[in-house]
Protein backbone atom coordinates (compact mmCIF):
# COMPACT_ATOMS: atom_id res chain seq x y z
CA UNK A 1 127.84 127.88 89.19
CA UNK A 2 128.90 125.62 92.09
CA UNK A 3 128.09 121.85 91.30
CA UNK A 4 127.05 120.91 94.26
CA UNK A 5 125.17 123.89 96.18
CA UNK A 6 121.98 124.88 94.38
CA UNK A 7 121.30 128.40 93.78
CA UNK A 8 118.47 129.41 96.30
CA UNK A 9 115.80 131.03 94.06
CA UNK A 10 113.56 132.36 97.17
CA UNK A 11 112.96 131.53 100.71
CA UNK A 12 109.73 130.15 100.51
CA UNK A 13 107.65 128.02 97.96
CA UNK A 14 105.85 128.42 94.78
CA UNK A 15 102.05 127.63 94.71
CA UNK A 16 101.31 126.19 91.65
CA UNK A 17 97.69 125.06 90.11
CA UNK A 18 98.36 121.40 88.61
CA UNK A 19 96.50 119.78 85.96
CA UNK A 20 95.99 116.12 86.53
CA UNK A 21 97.77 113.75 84.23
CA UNK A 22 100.45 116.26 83.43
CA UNK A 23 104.06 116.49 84.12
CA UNK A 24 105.90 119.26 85.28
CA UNK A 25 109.78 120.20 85.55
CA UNK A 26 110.89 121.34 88.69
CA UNK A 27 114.37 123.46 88.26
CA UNK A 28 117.25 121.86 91.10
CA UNK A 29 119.93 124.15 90.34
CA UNK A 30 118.34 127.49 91.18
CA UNK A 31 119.10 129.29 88.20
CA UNK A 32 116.18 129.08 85.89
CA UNK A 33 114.49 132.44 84.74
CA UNK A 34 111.09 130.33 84.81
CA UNK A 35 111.10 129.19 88.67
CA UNK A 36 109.96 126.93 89.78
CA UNK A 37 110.04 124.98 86.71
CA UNK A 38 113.57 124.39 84.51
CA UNK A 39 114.79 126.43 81.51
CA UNK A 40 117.90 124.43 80.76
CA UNK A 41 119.96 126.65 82.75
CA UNK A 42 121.64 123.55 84.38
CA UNK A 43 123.62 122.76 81.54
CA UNK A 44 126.94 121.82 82.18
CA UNK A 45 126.46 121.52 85.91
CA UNK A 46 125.26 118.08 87.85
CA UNK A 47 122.13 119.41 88.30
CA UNK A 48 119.33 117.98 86.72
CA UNK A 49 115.92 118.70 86.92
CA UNK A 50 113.20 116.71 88.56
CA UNK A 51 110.06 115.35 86.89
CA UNK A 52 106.47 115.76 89.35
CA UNK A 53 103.61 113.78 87.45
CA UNK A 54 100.32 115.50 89.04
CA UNK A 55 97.69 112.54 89.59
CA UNK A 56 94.76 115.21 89.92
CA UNK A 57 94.49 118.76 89.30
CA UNK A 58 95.14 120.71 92.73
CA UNK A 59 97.45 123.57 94.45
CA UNK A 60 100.63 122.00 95.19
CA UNK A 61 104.06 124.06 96.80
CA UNK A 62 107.18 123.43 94.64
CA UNK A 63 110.37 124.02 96.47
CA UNK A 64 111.59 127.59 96.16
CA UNK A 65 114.77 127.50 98.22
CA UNK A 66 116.26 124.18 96.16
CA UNK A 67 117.03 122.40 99.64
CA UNK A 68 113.74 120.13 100.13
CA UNK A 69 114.12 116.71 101.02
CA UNK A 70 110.90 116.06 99.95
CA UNK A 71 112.02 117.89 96.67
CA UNK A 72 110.40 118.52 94.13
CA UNK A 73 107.91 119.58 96.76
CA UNK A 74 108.56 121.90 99.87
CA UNK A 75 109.24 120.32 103.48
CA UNK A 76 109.50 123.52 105.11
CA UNK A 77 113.86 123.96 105.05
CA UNK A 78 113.57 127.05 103.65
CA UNK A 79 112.70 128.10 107.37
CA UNK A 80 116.48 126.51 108.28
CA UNK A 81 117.97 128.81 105.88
């Protein structure tokens, strides 16, 4: 695993239904057999994962292609890839 490229897990996002009041782990290294959340497959790399805390229960886009630099959420580079 490269240390500093993340692994892109697909070119495009992940809609996900949030519950409100929970917190969810967003995978940064691409690896993770759970995307778009982490499994622990970072370990022993500098990736770590990224905590989102939903405020209310909605449809929100987590990153897919691990490039966002609005990560954990998508911004759309996936298109740049």
């Amino acid at each position: 695993m490269n240390d500093k490229i993340p692994t892109i897990a697909q070119k495009s996002p992940y809609a996900v239904d949030v519950e409100g009041g929970k917190s969810y782990w967003w995978c940064a290294c691409g690896k993770s057999k759970n995307q778009p959340f982490c499994d622990g497959s970072h370990k022993g790399s500098a990736f770590t994962p990224r905590e989102y805390h939903a405020e209310t229960s909605a449809t929100v886009y987590f990153c897919g292609c691990k490039h966002s630099a609005g990560a954990p959420l998508c911004d759309g580079s996936h298109k740049k890839l």
